[in-house]
C-alpha atoms as a PDB file:
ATOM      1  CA  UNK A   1      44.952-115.519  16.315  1.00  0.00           C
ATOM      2  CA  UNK A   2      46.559-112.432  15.405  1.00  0.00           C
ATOM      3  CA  UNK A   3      45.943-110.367  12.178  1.00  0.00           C
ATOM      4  CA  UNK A   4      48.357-108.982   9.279  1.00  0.00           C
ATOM      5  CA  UNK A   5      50.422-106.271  10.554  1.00  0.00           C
ATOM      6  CA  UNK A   6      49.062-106.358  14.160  1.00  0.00           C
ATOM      7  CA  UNK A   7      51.986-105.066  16.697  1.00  0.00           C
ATOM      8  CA  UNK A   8      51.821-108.716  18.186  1.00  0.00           C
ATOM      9  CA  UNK A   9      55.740-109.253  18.421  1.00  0.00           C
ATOM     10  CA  UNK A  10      56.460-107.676  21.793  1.00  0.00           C
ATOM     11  CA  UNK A  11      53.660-110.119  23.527  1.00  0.00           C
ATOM     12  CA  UNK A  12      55.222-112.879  22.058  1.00  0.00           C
ATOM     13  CA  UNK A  13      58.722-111.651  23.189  1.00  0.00           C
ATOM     14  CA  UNK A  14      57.628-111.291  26.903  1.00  0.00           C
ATOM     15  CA  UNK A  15      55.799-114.403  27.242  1.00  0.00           C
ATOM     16  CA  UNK A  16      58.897-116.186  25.683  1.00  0.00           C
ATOM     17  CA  UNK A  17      61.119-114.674  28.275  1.00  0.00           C
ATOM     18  CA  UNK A  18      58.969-116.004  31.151  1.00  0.00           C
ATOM     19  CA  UNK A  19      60.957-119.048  31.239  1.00  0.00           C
ATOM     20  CA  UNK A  20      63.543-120.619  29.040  1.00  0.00           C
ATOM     21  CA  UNK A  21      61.919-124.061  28.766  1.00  0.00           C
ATOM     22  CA  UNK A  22      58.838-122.182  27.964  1.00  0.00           C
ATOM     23  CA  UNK A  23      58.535-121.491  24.002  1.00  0.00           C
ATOM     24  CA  UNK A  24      55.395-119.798  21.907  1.00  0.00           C
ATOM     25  CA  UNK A  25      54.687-119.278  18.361  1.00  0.00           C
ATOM     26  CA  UNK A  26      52.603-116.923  16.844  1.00  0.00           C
ATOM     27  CA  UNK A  27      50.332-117.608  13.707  1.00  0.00           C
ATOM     28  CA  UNK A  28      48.678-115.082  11.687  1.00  0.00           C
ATOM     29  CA  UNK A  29      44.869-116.257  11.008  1.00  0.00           C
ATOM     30  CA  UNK A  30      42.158-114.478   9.527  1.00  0.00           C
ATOM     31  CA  UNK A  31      39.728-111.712  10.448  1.00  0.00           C
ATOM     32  CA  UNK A  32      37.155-114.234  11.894  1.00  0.00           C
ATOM     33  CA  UNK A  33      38.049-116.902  14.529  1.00  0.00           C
ATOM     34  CA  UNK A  34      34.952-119.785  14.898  1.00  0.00           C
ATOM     35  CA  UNK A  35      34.785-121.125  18.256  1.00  0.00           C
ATOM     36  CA  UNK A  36      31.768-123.193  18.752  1.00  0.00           C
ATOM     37  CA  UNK A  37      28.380-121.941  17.052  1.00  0.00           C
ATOM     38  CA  UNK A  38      29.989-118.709  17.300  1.00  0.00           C
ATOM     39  CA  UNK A  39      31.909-116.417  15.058  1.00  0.00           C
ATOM     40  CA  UNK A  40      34.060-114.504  16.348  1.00  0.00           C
ATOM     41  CA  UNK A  41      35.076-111.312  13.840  1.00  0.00           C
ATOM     42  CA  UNK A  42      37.300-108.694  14.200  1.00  0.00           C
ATOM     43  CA  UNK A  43      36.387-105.798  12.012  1.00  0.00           C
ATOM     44  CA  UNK A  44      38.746-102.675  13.709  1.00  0.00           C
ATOM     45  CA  UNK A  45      41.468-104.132  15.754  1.00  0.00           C
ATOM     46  CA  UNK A  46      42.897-101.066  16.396  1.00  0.00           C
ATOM     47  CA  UNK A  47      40.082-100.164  18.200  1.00  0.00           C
ATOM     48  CA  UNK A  48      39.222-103.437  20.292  1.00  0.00           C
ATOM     49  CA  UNK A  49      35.948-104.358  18.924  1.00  0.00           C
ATOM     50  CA  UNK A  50      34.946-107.239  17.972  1.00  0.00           C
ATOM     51  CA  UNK A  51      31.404-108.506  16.396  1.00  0.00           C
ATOM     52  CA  UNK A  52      29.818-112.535  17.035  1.00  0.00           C
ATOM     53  CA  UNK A  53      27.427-114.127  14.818  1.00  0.00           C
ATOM     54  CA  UNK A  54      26.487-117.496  14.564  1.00  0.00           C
ATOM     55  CA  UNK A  55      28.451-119.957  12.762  1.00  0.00           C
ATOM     56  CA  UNK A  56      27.591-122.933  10.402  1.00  0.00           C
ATOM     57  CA  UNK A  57      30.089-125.032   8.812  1.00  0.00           C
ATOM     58  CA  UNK A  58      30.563-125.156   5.094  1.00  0.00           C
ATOM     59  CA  UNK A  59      29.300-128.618   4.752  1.00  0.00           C
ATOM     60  CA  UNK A  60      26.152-127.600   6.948  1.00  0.00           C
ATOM     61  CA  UNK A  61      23.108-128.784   4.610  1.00  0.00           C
ATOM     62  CA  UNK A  62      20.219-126.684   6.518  1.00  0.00           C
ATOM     63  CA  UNK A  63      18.101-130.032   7.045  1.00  0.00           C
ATOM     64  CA  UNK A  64      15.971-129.608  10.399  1.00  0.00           C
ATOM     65  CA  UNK A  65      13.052-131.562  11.712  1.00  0.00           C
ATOM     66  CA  UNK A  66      10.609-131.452   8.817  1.00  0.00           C
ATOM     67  CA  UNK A  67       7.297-129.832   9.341  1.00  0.00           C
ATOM     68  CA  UNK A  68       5.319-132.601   7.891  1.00  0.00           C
ATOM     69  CA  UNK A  69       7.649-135.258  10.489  1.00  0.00           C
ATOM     70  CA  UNK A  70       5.347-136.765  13.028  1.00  0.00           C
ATOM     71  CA  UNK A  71       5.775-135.360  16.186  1.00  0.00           C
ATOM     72  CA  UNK A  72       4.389-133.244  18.743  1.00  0.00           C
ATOM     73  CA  UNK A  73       3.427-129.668  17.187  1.00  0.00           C
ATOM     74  CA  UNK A  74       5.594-128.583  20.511  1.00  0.00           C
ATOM     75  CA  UNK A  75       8.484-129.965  19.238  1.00  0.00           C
ATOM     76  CA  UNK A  76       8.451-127.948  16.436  1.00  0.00           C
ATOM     77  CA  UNK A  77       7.399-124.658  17.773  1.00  0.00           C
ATOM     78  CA  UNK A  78      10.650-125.436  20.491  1.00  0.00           C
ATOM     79  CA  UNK A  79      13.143-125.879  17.637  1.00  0.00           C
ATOM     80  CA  UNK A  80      12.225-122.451  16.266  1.00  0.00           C
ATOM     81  CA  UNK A  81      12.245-120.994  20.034  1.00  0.00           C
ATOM     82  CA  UNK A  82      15.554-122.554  20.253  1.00  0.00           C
ATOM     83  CA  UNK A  83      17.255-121.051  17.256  1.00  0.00           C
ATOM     84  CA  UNK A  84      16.135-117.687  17.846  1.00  0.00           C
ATOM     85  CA  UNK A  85      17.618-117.686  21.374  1.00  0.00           C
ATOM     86  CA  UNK A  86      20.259-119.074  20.016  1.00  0.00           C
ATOM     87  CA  UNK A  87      20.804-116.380  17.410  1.00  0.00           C
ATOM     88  CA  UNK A  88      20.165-113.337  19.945  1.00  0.00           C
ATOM     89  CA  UNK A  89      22.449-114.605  22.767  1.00  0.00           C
ATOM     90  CA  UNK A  90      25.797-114.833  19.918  1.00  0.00           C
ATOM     91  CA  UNK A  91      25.129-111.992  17.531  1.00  0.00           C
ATOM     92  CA  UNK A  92      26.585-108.563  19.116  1.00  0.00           C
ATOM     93  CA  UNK A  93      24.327-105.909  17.259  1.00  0.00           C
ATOM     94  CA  UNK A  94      20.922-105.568  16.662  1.00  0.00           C
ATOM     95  CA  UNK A  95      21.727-105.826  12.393  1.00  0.00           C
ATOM     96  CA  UNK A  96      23.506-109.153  13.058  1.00  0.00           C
ATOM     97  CA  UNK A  97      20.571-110.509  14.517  1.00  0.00           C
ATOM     98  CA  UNK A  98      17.554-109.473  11.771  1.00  0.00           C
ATOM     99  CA  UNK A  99      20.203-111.150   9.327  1.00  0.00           C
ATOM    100  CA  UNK A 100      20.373-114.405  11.074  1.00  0.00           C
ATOM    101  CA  UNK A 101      16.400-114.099  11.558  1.00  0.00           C
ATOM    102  CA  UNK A 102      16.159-114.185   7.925  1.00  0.00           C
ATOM    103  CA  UNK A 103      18.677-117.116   7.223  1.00  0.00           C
ATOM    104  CA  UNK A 104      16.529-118.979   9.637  1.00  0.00           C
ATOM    105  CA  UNK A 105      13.498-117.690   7.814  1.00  0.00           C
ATOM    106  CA  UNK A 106      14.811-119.775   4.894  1.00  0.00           C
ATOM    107  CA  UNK A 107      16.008-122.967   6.315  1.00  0.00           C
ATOM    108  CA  UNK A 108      12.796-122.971   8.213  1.00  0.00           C
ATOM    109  CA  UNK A 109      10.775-122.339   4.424  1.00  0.00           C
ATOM    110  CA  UNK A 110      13.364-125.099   2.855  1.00  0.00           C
ATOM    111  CA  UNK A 111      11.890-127.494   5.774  1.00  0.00           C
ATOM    112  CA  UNK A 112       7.987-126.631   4.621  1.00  0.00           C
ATOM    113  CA  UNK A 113       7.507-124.723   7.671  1.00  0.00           C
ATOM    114  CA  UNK A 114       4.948-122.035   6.880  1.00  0.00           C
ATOM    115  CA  UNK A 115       6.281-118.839   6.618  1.00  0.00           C
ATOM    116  CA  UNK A 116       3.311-117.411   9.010  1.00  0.00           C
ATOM    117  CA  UNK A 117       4.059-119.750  11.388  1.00  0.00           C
ATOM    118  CA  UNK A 118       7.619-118.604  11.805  1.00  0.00           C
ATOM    119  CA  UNK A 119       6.390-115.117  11.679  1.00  0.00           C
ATOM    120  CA  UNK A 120       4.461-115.747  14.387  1.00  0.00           C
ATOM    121  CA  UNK A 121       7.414-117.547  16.792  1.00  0.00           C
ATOM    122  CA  UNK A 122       9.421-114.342  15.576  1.00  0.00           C
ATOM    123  CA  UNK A 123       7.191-111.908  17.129  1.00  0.00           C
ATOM    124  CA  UNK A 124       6.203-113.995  19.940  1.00  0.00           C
ATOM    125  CA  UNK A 125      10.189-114.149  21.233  1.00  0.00           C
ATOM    126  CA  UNK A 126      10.193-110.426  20.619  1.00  0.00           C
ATOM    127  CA  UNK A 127       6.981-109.457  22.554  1.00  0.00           C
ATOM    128  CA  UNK A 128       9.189-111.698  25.693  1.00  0.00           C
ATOM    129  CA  UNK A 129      12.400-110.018  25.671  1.00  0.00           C
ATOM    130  CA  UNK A 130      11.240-106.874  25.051  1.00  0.00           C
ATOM    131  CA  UNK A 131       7.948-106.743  27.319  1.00  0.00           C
ATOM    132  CA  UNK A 132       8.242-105.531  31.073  1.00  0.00           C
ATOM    133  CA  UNK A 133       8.536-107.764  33.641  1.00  0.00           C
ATOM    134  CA  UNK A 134       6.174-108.535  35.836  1.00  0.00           C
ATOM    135  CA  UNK A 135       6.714-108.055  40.080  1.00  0.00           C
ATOM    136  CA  UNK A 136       8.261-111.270  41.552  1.00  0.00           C
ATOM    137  CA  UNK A 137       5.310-112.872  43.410  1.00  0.00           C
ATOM    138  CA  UNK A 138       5.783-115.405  45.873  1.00  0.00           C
ATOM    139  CA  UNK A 139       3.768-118.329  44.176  1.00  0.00           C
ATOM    140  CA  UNK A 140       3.428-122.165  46.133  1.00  0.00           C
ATOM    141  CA  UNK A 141       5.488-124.667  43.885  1.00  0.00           C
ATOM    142  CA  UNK A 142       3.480-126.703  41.833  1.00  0.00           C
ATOM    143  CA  UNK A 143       4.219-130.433  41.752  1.00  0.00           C
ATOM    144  CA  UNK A 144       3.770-131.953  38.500  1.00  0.00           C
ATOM    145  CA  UNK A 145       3.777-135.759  37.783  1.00  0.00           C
ATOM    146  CA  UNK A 146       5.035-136.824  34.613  1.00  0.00           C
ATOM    147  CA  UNK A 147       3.797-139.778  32.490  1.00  0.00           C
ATOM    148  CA  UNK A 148       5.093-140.812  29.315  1.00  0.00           C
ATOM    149  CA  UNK A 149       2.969-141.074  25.981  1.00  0.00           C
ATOM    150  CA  UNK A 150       4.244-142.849  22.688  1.00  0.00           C
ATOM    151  CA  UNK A 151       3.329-140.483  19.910  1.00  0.00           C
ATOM    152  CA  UNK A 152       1.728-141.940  17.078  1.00  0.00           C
ATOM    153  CA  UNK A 153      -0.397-138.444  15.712  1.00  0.00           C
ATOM    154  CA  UNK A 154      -3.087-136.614  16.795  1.00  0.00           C
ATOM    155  CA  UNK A 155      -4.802-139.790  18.415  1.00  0.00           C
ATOM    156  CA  UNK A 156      -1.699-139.119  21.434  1.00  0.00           C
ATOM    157  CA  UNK A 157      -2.703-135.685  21.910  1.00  0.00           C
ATOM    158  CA  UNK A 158      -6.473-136.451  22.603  1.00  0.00           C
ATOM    159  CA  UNK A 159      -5.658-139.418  25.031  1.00  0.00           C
ATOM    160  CA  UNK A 160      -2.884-137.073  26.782  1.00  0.00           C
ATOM    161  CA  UNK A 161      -5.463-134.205  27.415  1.00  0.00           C
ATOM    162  CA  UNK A 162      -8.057-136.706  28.671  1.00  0.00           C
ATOM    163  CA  UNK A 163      -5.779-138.315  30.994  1.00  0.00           C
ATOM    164  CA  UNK A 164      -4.274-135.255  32.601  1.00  0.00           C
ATOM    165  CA  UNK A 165      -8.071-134.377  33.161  1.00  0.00           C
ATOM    166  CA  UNK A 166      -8.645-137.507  34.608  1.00  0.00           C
ATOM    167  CA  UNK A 167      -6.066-137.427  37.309  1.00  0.00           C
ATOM    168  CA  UNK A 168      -7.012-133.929  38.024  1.00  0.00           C
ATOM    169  CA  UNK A 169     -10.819-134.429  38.364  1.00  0.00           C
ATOM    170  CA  UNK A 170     -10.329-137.965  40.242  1.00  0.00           C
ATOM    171  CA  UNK A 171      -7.302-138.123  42.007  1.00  0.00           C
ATOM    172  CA  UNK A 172      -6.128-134.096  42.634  1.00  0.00           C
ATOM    173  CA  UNK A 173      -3.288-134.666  40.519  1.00  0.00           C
ATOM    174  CA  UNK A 174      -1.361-132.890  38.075  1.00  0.00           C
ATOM    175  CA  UNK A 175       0.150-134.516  35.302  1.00  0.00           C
ATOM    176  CA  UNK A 176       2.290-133.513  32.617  1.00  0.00           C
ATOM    177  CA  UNK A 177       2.329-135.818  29.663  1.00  0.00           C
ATOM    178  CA  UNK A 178       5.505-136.356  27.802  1.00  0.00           C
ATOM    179  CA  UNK A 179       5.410-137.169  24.066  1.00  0.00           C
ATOM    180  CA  UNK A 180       8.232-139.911  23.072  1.00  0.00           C
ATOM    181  CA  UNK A 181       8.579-140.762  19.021  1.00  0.00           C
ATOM    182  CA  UNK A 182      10.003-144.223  17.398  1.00  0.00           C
ATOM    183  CA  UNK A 183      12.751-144.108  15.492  1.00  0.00           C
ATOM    184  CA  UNK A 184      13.982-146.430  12.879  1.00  0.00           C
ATOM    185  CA  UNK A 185      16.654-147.500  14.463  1.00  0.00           C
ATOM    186  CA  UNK A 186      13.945-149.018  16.769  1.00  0.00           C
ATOM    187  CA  UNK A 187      12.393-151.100  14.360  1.00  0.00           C
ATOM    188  CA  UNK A 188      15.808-152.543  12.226  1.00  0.00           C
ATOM    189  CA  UNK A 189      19.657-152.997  12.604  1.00  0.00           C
ATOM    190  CA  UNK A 190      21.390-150.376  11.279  1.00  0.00           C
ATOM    191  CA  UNK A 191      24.795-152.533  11.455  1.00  0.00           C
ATOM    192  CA  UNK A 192      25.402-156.234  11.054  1.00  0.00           C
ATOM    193  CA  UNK A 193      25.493-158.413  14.035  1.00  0.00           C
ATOM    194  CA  UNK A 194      28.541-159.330  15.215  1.00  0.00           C
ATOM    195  CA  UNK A 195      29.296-163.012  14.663  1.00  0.00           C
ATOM    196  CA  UNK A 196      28.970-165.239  17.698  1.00  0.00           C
ATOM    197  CA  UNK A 197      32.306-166.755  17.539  1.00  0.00           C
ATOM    198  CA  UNK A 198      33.781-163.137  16.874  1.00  0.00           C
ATOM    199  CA  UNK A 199      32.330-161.092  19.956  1.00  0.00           C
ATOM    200  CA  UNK A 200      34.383-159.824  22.607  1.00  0.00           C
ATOM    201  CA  UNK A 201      34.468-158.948  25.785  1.00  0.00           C
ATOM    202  CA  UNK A 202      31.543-160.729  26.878  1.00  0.00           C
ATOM    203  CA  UNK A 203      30.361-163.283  29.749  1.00  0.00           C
ATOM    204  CA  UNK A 204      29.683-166.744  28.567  1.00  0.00           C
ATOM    205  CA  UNK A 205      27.478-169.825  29.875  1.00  0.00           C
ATOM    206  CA  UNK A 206      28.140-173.647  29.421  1.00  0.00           C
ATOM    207  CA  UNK A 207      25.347-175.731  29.632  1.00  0.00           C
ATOM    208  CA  UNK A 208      25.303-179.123  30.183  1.00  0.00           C
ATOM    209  CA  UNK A 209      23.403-181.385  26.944  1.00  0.00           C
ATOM    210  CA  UNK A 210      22.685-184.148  29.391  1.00  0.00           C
ATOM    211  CA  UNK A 211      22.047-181.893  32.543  1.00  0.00           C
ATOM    212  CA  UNK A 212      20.879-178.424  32.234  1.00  0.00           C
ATOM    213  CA  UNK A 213      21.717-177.707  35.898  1.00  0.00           C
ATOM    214  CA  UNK A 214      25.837-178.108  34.886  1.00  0.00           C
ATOM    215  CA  UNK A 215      26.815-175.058  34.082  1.00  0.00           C
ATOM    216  CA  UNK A 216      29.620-172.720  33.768  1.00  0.00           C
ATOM    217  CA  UNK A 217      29.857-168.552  33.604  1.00  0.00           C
ATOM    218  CA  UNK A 218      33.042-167.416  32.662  1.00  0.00           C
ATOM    219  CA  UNK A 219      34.346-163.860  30.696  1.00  0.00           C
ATOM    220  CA  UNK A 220      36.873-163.549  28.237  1.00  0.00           C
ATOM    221  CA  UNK A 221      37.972-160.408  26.229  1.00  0.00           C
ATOM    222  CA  UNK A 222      39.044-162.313  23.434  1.00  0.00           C
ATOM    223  CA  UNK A 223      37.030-164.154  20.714  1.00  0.00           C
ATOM    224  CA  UNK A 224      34.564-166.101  22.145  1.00  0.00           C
ATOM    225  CA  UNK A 225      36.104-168.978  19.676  1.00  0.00           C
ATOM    226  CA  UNK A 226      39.336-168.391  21.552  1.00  0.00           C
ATOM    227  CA  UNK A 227      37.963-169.010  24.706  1.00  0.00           C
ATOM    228  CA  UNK A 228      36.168-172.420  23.684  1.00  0.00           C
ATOM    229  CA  UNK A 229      38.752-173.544  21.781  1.00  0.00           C
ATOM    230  CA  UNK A 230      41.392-172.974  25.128  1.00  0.00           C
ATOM    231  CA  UNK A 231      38.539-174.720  27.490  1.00  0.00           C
ATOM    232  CA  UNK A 232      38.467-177.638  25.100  1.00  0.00           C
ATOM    233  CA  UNK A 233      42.884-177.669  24.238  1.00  0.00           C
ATOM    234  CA  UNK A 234      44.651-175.881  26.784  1.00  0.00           C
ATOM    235  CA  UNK A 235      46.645-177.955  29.725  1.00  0.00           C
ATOM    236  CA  UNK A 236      45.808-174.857  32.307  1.00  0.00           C
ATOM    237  CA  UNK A 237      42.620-175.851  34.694  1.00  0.00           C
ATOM    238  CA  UNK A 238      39.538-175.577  33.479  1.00  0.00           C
ATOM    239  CA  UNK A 239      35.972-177.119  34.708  1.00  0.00           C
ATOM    240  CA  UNK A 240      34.616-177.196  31.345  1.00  0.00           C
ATOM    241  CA  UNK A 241      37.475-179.490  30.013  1.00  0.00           C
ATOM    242  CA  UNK A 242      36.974-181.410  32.831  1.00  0.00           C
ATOM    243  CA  UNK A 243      33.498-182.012  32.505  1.00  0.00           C
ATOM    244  CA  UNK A 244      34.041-182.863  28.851  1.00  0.00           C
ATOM    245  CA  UNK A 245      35.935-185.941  30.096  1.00  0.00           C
ATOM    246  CA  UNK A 246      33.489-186.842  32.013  1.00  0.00           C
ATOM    247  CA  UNK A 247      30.115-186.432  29.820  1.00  0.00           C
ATOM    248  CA  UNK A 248      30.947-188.382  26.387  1.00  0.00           C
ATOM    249  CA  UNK A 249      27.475-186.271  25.034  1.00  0.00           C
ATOM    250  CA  UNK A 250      29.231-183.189  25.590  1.00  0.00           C
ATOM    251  CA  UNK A 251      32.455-183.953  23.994  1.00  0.00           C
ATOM    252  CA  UNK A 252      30.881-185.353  21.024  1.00  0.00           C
ATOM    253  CA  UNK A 253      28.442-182.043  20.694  1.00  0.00           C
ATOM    254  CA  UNK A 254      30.723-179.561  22.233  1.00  0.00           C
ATOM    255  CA  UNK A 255      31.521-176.343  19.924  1.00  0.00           C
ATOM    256  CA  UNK A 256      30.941-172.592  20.029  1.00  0.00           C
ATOM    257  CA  UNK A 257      27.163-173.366  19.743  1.00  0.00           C
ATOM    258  CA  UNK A 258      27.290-175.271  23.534  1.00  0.00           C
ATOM    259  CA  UNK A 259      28.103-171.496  24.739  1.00  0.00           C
ATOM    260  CA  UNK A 260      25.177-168.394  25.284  1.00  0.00           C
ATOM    261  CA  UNK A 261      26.270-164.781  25.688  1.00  0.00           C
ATOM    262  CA  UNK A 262      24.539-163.407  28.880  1.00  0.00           C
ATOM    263  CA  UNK A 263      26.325-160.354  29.268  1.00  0.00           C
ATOM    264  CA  UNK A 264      28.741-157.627  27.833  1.00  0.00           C
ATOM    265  CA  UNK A 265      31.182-155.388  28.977  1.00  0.00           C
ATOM    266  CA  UNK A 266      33.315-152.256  27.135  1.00  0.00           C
ATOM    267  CA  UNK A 267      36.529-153.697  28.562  1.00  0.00           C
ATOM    268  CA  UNK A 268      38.119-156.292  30.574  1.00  0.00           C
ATOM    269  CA  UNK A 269      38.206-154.812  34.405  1.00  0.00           C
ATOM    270  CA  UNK A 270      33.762-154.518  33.809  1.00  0.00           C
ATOM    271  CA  UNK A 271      34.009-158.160  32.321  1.00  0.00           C
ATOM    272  CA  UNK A 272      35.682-159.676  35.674  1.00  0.00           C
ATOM    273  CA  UNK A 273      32.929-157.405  37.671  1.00  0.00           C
ATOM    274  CA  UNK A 274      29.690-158.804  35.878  1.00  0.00           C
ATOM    275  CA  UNK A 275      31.406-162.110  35.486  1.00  0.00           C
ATOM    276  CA  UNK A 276      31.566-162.522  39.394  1.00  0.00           C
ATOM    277  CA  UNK A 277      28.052-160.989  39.585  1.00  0.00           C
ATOM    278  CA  UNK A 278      26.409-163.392  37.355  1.00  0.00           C
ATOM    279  CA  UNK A 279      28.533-166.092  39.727  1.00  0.00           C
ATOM    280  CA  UNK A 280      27.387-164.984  42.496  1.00  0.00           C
ATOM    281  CA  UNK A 281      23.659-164.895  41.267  1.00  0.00           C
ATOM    282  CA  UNK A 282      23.375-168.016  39.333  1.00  0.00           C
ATOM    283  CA  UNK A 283      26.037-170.162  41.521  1.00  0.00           C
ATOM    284  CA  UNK A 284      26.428-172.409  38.615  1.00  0.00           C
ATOM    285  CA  UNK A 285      27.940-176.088  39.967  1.00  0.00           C
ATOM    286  CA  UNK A 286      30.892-176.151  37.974  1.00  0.00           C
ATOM    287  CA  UNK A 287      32.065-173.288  38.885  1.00  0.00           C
ATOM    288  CA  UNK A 288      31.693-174.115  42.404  1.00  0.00           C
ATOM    289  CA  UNK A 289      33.663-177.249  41.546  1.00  0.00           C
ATOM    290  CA  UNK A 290      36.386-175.174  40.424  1.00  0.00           C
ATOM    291  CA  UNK A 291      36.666-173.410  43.511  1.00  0.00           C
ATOM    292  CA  UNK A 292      36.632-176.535  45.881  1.00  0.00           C
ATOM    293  CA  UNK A 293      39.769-177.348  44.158  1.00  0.00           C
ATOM    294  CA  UNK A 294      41.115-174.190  45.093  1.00  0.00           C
ATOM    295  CA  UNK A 295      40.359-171.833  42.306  1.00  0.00           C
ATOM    296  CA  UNK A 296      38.521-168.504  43.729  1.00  0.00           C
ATOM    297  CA  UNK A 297      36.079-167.298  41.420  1.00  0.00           C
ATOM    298  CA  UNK A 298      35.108-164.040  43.591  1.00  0.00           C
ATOM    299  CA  UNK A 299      36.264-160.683  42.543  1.00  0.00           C
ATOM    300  CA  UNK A 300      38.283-158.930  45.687  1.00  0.00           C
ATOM    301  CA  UNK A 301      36.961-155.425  44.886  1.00  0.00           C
ATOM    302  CA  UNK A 302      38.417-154.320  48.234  1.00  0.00           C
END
């Protein structure tokens, strides 16, 4: 980035003479490069400084985690710790800071925190950075177990402080209990199921209708309708067609419905791994049938 009228053009001329396949462009930007949550300003150029602040995108909307969400009260007290360390590590002068202390002031009111509350966290961080030290002590490391809670309110917090009292009265134990929330995503679908005939790169079973011990395990990374329709069609080898000659209730009944998906994959190499997995766990007799007649169904990793 290089500013109006800046004596950039001899840089640019020596780094273009470095090398003759080697060609650079210059574009003049603003006074402020953003580079992160960081923005970067240049206020005096001609005398090499430069002032950071912390940067929010136009479309940023200010929504945080609500006050009133339920959660652990540490969650919320850590998301206010977190944004003012985040705010005194980028800005680069003391004025910078109390500015973006008061932004977050606001967002944090606009969230119905209370404005005491955040007073206090303010001070609080202060009183830390600005406090002396203590001596380094040599101090025995403390082992802490930890054990998971579901929160569901104030009822969590009760139970958690019993139980860490428990294990430290009974069994010599310390605990530290870690809150998890639910989601919504939890509870519903946020997208529509795939179809079955439409999914992809997945590992299939065939099931006999007469016999459930017939079965086949096979992958494909194609529509799953693709696949039954070439077991069914195709002149290649294939157990499943040949079973199908064999087993009149099968051919009568078979469709994309005789198939179960017992296992996905994000592309085709992970679909021949789990497919010869799932072979070698289930060791479904058709596929073994396929092999005796000289089809190897093992994956030569090696």
């Amino acid at each position: 980035m290089f500013r109006q009228n800046s004596p950039y053009q001899g840089f640019l001329d020596r780094l273009n003479d470095l090398h003759p396949n080697l060609k650079f462009t210059a574009e003049v930007g603003p006074s402020t490069l953003p580079f992160l949550d960081t923005a970067i300003s240049l206020p005096n150029i001609d005398d090499g400084i430069f002032t950071s602040d912390v940067y929010r995108k136009p479309t940023y909307t200010g929504l945080l985690l609500n006050f009133h969400a339920i959660c652990p009260f540490k969650w919320k007290l850590g998301l206010i710790q977190c944004l003012l360390h985040r705010a005194y590590s980028i800005t680069s002068n003391w004025s910078l800071f109390v500015e973006e202390v008061d932004r977050l002031g606001k967002i944090f009111a606009d969230n119905a925190y209370p404005s005491q509350l955040f007073t206090t966290c303010v001070n609080r961080f202060l009183s830390k950075k600005f406090e002396p030290k203590p001596t380094s002590q040599v101090n025995e490391e403390r082992v802490e177990t930890l054990f998971v809670v579901p929160y569901i309110g104030q009822a969590s917090v009760t139970f958690g402080n019993k139980l860490r009292k428990l294990f430290k009265s009974e069994l010599f134990i310390d605990i530290r209990i870690v809150y998890t929330s639910f989601k919504v995503k939890d509870y519903f679908s946020l997208k529509c199921r795939t179809p079955l005939p439409l999914v992809a790169n997945v590992i299939y079973k065939f099931q006999c209708s007469r016999d459930a011990n017939l079965t086949y395990i096979g992958k494909t990374k194609r529509h799953l309708v693709t696949r039954v329709r070439e077991h069914g069609t195709s002149t290649g080898p294939s157990a499943i067609r040949e079973h199908l000659k064999a087993c009149k209730t099968c051919q009568t009944k078979y469709s994309v419905g005789s198939f179960t998906v017992i296992d996905s994959a994000r592309n085709d190499l992970q679909c021949c791994i789990k497919e010869a997995i799932h072979i070698k766990r289930a060791k479904p007799i058709l596929n073994t049938q396929l092999s005796a007649q000289g089809m190897s169904y093992f994956l030569d990793i090696f």
